[in-house]
N, C-alpha and C. Protein backbone atom coordinates (compact mmCIF):
# COMPACT_ATOMS: atom_id res chain seq x y z
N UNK A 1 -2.55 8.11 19.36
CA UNK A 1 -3.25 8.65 18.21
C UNK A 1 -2.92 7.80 16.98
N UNK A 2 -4.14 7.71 16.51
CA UNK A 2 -4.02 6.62 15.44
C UNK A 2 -2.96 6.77 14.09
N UNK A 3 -2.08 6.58 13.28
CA UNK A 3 -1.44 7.40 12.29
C UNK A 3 -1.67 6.15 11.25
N UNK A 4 -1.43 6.52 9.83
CA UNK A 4 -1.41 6.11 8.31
C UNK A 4 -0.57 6.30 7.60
N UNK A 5 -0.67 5.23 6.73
CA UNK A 5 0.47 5.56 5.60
C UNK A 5 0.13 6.24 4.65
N UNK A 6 0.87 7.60 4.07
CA UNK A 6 0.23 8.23 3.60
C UNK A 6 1.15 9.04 2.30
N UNK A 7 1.12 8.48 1.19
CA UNK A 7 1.39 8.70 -0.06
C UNK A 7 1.52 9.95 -0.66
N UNK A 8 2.67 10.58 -0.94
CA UNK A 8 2.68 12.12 -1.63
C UNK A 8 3.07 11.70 -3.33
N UNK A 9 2.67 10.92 -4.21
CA UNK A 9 3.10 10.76 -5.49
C UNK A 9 4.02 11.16 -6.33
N UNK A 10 3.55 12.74 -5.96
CA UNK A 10 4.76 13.44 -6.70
C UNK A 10 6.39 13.89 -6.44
N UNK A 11 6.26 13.17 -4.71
CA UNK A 11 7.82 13.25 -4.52
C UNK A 11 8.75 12.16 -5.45
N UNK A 12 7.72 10.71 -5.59
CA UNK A 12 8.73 9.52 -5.78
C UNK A 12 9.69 10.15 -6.63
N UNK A 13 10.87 9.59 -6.25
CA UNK A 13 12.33 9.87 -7.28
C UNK A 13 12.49 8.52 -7.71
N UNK A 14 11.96 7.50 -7.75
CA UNK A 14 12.13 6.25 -8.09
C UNK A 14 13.93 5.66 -7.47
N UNK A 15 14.22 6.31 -6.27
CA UNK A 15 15.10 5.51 -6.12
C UNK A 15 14.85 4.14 -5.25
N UNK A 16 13.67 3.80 -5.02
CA UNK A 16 13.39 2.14 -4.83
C UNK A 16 13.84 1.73 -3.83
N UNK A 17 14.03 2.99 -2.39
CA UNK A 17 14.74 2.35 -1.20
C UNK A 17 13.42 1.63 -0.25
N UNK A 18 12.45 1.75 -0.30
CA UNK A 18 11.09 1.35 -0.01
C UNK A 18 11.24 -0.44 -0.16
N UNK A 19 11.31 -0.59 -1.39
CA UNK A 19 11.69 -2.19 -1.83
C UNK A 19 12.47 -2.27 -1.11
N UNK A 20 14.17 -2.25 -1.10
CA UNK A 20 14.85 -2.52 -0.06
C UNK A 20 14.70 -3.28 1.36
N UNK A 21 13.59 -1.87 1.63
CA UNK A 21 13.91 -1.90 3.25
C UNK A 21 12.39 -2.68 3.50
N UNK A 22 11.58 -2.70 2.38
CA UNK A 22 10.16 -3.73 3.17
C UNK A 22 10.88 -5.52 2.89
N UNK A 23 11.86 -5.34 2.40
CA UNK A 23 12.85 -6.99 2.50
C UNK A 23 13.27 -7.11 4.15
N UNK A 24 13.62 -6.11 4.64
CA UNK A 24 13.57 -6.18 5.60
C UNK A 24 13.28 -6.31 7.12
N UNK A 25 12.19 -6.15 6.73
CA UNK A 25 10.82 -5.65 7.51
C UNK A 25 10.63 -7.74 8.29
N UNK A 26 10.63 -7.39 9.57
CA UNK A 26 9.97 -8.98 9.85
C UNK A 26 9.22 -9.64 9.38
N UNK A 27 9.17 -10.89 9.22
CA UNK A 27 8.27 -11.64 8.16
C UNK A 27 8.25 -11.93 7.56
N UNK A 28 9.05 -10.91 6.81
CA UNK A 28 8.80 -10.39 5.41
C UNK A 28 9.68 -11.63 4.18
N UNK A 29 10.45 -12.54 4.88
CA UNK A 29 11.20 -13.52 4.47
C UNK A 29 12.27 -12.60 3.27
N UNK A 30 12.29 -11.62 3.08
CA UNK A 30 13.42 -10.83 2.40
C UNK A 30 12.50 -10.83 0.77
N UNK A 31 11.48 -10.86 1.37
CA UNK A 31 10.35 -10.78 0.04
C UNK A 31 9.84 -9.33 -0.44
N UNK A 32 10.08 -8.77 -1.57
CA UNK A 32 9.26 -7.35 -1.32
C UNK A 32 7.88 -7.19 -1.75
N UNK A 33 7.30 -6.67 -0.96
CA UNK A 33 5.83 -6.91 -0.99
C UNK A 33 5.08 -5.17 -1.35
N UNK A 34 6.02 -4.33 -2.04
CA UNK A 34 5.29 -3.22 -2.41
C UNK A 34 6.00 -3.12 -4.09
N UNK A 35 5.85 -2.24 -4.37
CA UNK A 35 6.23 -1.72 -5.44
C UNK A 35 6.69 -0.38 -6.22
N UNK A 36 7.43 -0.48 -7.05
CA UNK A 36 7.64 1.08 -7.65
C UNK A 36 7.44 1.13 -8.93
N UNK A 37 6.57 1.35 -10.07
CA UNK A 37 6.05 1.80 -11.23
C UNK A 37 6.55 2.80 -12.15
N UNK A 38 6.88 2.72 -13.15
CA UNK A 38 7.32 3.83 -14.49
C UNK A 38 6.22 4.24 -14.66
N UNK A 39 5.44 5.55 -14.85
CA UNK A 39 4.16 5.96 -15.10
C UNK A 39 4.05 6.35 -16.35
N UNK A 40 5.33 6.71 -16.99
CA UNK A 40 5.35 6.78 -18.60
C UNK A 40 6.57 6.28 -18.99
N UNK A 41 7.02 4.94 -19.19
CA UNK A 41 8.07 4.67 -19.66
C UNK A 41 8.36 4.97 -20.45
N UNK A 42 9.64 5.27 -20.97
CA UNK A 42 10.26 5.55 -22.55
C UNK A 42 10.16 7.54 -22.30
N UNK A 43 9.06 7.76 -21.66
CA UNK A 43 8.84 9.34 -22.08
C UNK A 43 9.34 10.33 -21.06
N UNK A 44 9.01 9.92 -19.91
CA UNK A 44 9.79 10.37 -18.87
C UNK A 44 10.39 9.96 -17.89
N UNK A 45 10.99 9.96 -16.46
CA UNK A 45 11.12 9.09 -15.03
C UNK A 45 10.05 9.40 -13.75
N UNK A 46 8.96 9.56 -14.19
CA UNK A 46 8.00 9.75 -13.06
C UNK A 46 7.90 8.28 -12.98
N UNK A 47 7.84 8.21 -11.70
CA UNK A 47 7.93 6.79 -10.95
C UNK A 47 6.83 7.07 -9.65
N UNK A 48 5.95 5.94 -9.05
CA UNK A 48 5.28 6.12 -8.07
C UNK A 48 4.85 4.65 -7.18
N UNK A 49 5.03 4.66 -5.83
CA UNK A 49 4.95 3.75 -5.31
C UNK A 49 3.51 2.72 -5.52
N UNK A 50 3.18 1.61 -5.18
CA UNK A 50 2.17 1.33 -5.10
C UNK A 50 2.51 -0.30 -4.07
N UNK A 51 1.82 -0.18 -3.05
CA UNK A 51 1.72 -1.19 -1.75
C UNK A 51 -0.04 -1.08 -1.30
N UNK A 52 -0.14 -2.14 -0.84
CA UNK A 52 -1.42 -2.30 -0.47
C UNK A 52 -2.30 -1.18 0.21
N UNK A 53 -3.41 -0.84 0.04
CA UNK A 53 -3.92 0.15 0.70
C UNK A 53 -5.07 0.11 1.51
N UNK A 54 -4.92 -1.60 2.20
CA UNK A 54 -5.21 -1.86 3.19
C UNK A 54 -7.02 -1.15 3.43
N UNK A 55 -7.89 -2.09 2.44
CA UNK A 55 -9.23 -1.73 2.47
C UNK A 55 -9.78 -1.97 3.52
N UNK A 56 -10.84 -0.95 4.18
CA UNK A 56 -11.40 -1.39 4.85
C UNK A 56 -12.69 -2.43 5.07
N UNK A 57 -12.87 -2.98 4.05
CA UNK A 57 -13.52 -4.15 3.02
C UNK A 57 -12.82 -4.60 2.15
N UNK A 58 -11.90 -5.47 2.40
CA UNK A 58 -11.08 -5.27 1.38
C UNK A 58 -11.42 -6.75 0.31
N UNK A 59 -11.45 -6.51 -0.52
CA UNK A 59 -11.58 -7.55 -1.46
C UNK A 59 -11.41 -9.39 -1.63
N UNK A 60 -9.63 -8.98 -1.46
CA UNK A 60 -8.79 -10.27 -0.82
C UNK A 60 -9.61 -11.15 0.10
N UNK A 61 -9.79 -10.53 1.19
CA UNK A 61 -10.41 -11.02 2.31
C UNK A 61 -11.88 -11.99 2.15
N UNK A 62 -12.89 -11.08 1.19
CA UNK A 62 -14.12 -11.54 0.99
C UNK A 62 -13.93 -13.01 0.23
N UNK A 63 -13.20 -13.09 -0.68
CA UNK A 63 -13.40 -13.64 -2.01
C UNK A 63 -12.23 -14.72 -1.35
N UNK A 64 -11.90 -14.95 -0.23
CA UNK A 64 -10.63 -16.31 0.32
C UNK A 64 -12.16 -17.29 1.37
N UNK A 65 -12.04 -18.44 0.52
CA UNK A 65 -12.94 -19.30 0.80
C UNK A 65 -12.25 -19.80 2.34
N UNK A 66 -11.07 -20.01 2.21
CA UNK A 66 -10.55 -20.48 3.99
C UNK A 66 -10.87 -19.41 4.55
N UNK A 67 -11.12 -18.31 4.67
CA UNK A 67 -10.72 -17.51 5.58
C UNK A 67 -9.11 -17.27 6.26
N UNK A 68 -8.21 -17.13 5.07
CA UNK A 68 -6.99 -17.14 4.92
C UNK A 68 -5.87 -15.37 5.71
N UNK A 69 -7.22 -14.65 4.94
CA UNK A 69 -6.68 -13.61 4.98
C UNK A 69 -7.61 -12.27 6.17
N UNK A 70 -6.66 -12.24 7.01
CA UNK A 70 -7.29 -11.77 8.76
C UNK A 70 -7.06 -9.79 8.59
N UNK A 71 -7.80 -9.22 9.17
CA UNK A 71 -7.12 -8.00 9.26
C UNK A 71 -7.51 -7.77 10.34
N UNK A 72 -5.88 -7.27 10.51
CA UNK A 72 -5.55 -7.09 12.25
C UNK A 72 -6.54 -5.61 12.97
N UNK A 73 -6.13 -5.55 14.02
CA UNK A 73 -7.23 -4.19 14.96
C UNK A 73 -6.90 -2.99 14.36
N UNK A 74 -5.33 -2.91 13.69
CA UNK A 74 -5.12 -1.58 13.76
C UNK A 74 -5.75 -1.62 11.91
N UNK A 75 -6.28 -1.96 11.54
CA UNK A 75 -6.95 -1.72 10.03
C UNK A 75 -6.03 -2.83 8.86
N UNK A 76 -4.76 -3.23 9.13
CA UNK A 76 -3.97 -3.63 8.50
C UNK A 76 -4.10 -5.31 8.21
N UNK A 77 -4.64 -4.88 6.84
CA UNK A 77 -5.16 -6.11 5.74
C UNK A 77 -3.47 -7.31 5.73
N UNK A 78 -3.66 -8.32 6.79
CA UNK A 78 -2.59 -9.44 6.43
C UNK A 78 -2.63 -10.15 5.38
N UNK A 79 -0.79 -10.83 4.94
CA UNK A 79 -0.75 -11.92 4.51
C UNK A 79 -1.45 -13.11 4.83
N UNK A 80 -2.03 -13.86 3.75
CA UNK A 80 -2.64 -15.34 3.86
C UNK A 80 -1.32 -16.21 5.39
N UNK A 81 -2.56 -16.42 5.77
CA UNK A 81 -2.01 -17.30 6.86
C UNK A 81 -1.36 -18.52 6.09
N UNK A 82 -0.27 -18.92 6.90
CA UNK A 82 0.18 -20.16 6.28
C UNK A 82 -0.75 -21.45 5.98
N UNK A 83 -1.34 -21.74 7.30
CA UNK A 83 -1.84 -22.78 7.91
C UNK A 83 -3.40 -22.66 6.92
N UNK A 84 -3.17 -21.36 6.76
CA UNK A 84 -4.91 -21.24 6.40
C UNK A 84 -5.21 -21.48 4.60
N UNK A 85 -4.42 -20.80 4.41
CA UNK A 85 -4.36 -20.82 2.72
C UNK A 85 -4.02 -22.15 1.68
N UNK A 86 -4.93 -22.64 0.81
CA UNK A 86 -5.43 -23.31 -0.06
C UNK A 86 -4.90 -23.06 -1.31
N UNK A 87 -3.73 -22.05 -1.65
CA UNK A 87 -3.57 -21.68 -3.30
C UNK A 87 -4.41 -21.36 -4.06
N UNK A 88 -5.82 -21.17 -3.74
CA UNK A 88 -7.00 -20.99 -4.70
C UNK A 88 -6.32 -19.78 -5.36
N UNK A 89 -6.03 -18.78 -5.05
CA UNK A 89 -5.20 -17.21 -5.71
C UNK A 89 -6.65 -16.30 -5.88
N UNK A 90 -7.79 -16.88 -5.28
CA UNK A 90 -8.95 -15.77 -5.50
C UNK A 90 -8.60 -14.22 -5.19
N UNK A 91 -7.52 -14.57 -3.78
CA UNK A 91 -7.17 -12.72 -3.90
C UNK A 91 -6.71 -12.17 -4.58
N UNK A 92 -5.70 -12.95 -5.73
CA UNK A 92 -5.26 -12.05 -6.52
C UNK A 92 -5.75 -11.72 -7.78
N UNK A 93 -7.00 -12.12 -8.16
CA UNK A 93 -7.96 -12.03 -8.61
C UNK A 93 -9.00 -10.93 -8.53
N UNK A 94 -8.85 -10.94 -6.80
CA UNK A 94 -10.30 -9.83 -6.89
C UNK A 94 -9.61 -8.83 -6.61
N UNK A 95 -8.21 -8.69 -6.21
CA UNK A 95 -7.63 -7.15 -5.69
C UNK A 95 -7.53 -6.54 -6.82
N UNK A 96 -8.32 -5.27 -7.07
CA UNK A 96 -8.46 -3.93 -8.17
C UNK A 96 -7.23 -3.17 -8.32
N UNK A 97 -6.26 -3.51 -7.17
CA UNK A 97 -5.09 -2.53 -7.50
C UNK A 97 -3.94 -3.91 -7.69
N UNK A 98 -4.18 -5.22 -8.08
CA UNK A 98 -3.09 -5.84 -7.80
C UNK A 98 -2.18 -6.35 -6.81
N UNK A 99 -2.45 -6.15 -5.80
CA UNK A 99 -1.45 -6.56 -5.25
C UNK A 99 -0.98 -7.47 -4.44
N UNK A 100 -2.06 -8.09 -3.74
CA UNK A 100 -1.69 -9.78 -3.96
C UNK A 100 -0.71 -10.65 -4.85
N UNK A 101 0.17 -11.14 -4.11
CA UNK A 101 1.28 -12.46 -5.12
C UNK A 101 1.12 -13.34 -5.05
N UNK A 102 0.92 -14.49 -5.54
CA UNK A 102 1.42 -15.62 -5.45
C UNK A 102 2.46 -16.47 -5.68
N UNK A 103 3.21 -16.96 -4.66
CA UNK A 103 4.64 -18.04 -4.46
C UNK A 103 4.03 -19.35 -5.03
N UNK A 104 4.08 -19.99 -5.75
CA UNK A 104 3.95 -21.18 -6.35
C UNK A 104 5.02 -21.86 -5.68
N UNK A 105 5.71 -21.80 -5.37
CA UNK A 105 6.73 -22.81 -4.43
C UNK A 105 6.05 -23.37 -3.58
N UNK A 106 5.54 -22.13 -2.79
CA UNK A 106 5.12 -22.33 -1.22
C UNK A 106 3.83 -22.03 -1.19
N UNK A 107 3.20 -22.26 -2.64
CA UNK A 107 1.96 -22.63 -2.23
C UNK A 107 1.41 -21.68 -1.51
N UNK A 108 1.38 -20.18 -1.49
CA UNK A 108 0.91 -19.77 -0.53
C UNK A 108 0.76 -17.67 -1.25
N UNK A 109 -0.23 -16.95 -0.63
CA UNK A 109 -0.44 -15.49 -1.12
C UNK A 109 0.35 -14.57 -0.13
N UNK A 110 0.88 -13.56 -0.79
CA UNK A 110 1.50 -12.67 0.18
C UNK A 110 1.04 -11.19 -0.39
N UNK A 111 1.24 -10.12 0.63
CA UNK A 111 1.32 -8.97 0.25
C UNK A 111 1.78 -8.21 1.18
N UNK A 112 1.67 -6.96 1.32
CA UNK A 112 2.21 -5.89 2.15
C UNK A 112 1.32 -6.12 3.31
N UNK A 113 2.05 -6.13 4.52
CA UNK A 113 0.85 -6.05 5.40
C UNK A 113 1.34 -4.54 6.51
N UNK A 114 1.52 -3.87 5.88
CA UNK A 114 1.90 -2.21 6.99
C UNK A 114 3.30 -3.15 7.83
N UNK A 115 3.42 -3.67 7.52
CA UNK A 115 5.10 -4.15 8.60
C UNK A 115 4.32 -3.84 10.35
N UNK A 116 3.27 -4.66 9.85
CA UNK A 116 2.24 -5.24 11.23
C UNK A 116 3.46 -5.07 12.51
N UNK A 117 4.39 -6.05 12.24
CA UNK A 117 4.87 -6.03 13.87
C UNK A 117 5.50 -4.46 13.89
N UNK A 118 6.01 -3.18 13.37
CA UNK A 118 6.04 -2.41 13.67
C UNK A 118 4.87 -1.10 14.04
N UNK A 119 3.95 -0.99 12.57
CA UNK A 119 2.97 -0.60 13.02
C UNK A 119 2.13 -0.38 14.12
N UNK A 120 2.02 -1.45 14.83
CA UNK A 120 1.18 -1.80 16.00
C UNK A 120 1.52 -0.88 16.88
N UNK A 121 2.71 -0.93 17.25
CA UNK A 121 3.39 -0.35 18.33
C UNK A 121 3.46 1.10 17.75
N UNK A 122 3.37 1.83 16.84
CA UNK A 122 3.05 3.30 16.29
C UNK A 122 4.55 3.24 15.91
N UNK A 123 5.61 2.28 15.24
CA UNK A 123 6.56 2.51 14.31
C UNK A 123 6.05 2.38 13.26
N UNK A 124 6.87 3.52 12.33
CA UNK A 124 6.50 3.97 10.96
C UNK A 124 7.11 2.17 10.44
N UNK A 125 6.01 1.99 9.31
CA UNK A 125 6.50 0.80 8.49
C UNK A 125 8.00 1.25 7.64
N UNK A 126 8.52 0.16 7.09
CA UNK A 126 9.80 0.10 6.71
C UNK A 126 9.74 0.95 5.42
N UNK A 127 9.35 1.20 5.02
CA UNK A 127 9.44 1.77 3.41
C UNK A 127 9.49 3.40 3.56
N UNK A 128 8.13 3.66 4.70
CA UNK A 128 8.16 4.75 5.01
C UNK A 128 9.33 5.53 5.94
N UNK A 129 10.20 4.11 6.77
CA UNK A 129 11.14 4.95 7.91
C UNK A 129 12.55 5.39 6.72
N UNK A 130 12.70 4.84 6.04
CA UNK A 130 13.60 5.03 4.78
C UNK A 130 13.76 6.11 3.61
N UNK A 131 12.07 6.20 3.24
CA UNK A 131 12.23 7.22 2.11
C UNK A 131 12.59 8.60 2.24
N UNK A 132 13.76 8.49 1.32
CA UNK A 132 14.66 9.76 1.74
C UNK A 132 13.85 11.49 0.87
N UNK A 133 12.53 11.20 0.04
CA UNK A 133 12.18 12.11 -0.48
C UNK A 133 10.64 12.49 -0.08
N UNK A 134 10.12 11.84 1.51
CA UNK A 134 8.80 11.77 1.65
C UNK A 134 7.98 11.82 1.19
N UNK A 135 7.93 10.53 0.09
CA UNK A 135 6.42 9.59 -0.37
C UNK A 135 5.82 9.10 0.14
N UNK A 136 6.32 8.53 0.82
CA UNK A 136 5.70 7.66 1.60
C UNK A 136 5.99 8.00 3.41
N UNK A 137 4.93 8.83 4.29
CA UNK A 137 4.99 9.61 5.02
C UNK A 137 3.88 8.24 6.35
N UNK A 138 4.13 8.48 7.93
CA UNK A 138 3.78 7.86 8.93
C UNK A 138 3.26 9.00 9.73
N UNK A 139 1.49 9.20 8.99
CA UNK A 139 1.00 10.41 9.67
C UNK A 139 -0.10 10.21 10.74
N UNK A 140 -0.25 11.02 11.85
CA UNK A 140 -2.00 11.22 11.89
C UNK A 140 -3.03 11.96 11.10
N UNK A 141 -4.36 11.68 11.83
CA UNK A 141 -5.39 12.27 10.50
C UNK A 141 -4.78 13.60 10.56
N UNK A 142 -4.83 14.44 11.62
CA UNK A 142 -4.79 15.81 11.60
C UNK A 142 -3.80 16.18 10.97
N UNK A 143 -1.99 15.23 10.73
CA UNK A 143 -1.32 16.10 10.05
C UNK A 143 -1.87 15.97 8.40
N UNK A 144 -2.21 14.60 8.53
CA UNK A 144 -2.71 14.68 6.71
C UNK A 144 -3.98 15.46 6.33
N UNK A 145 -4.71 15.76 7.31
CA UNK A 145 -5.64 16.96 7.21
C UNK A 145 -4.73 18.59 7.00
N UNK A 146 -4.00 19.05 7.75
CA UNK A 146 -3.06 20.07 7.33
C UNK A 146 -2.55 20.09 6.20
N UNK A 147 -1.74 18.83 5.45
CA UNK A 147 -1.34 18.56 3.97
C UNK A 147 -2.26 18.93 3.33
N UNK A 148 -3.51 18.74 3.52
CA UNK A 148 -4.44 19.18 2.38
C UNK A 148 -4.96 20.49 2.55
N UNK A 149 -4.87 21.08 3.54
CA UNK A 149 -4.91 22.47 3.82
C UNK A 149 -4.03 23.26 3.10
N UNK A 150 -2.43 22.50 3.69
CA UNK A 150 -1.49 23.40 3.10
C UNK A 150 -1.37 23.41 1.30
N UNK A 151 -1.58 22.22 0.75
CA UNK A 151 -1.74 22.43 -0.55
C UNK A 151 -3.08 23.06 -1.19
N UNK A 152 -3.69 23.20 -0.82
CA UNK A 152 -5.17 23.50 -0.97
C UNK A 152 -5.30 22.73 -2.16
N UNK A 153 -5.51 21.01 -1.72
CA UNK A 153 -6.23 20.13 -2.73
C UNK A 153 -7.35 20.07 -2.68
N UNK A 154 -7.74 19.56 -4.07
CA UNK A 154 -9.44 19.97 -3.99
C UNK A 154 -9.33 18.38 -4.30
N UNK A 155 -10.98 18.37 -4.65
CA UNK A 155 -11.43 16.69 -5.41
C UNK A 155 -10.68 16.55 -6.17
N UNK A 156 -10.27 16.67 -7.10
CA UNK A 156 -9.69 16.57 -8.44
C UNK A 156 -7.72 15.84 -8.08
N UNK A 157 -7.78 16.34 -6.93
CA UNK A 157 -5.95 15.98 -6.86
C UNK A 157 -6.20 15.53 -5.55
N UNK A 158 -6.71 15.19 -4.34
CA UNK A 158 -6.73 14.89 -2.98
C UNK A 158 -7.40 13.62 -3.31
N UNK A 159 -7.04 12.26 -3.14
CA UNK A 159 -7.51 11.14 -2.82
C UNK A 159 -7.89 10.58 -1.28
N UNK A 160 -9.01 10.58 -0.58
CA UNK A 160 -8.59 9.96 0.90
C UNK A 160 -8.90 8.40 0.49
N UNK A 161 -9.34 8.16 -0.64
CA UNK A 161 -9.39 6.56 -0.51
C UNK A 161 -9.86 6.60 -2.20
N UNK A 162 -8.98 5.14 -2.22
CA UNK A 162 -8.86 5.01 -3.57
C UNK A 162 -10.47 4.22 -4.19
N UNK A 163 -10.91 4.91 -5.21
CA UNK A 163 -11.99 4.67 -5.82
C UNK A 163 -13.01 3.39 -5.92
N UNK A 164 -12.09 1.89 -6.10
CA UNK A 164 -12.57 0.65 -6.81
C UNK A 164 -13.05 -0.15 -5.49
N UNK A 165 -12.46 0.06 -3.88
CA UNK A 165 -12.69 -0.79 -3.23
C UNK A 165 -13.25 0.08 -1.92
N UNK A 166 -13.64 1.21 -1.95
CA UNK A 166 -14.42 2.05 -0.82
C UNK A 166 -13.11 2.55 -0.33
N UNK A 167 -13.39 2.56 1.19
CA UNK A 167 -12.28 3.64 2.28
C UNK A 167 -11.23 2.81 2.05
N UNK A 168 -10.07 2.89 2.28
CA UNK A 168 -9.03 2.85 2.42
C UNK A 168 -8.44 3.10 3.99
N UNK A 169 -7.36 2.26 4.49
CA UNK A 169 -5.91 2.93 5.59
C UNK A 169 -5.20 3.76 4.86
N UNK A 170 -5.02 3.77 3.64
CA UNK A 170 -3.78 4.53 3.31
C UNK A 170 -4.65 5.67 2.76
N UNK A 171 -3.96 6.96 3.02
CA UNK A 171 -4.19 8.07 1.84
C UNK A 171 -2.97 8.12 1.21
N UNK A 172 -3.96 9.03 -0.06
CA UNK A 172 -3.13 9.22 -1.36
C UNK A 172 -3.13 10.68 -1.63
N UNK A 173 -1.74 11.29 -2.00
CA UNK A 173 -2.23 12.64 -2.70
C UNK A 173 -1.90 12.55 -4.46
N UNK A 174 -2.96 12.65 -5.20
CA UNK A 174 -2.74 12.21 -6.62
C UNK A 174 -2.52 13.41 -6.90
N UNK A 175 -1.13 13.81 -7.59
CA UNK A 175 -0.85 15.19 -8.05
C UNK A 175 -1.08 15.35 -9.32
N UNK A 176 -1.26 16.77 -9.85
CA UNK A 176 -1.57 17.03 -11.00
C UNK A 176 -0.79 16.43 -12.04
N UNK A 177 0.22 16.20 -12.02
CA UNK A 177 1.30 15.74 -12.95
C UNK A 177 0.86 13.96 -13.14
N UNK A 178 -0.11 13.65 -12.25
CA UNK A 178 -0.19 12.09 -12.54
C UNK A 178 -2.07 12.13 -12.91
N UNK A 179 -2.68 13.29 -13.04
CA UNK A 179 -3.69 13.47 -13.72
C UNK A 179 -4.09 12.62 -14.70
N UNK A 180 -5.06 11.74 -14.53
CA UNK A 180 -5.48 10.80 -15.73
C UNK A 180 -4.75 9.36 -16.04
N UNK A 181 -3.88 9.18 -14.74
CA UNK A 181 -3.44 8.08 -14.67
C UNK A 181 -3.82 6.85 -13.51
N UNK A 182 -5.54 7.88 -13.17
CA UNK A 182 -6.21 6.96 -12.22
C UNK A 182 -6.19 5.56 -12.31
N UNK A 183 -6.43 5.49 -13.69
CA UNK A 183 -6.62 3.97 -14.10
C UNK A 183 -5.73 2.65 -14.06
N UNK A 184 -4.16 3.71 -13.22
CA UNK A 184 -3.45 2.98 -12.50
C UNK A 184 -4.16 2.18 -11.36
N UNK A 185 -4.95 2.36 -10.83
CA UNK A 185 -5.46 2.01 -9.76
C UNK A 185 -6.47 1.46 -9.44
């Protein structure tokens, strides 16, 4: 059964073990390829993750003249191939949520790619096997269908895919407390 990464916002505690452990993650060259955000600095500590959310059209992909950037069977939008990538940085350009990098060293784009070599095999990616306050959750549809049952989210707070780039792999639950801070995204 197919499962997703699947975002609860309002748990993040911003303790940043996610970063950590996607350093860890194969591949990953000890690079972190997600992120954790102040949503109101100075005013409060709401903090909230943000890692690729793995479009199912995803932007990156269209707009890489090599054909750099592959997404694998299970939905999961890869890093620019070594061999393939040109430095043009068009992905990080056209990605609406950011998250494409570019290494100027190495000449080359990176981002989150679901910790592919675990994923595949139905291990929870690294960020998610870690977080000690479940933000970042390794679900199927049906349990993230129950989450929205059990909270009874409506449109207004239930995201299944983020707005700028169509469907999404990842869901999101945008909680009331981060109301109007779509434009994060």
């Amino acid at each position: 059964m197919k499962k997703r990464l699947y975002i609860e916002l309002e748990n993040c505690i911003g303790c940043r073990s996610c970063l950590a452990a996607c350093t860890q993650c194969g591949g990953h060259e000890e690079r972190n390829r997600n992120y954790v955000y102040d949503v109101n600095p100075l005013v409060d500590r709401q903090t909230m993750p943000l890692m690729c959310l793995h479009c199912e059209n995803p932007a990156c992909a269209r707009s890489c003249p090599a054909q750099a950037i592959q997404i694998h069977e299970t939905g999961a939008v890869l890093s620019a191939l070594v061999e393939k990538c040109i430095g043009c940085q068009n992905c990080t350009i056209a990605c609406p949520y950011g998250i494409p990098k570019f290494d100027t060293e190495q000449n080359l784009m990176y981002k989150c790619d679901l910790c592919i070599d675990r994923t595949k095999d139905d291990i929870p990616p690294m960020c998610a096997s870690v977080c000690p306050s479940n933000t970042l959750q390794w679900l199927t549809e049906e349990e993230i269908e129950r989450k929205e049952k059990q909270y009874n989210l409506d449109n207004d707070k239930w995201v299944t895919s983020m707005p700028l780039e169509g469907k999404t792999q990842v869901k999101v639950n945008l909680p009331g407390i981060l109301q109007g801070t779509e434009k994060l995204f």
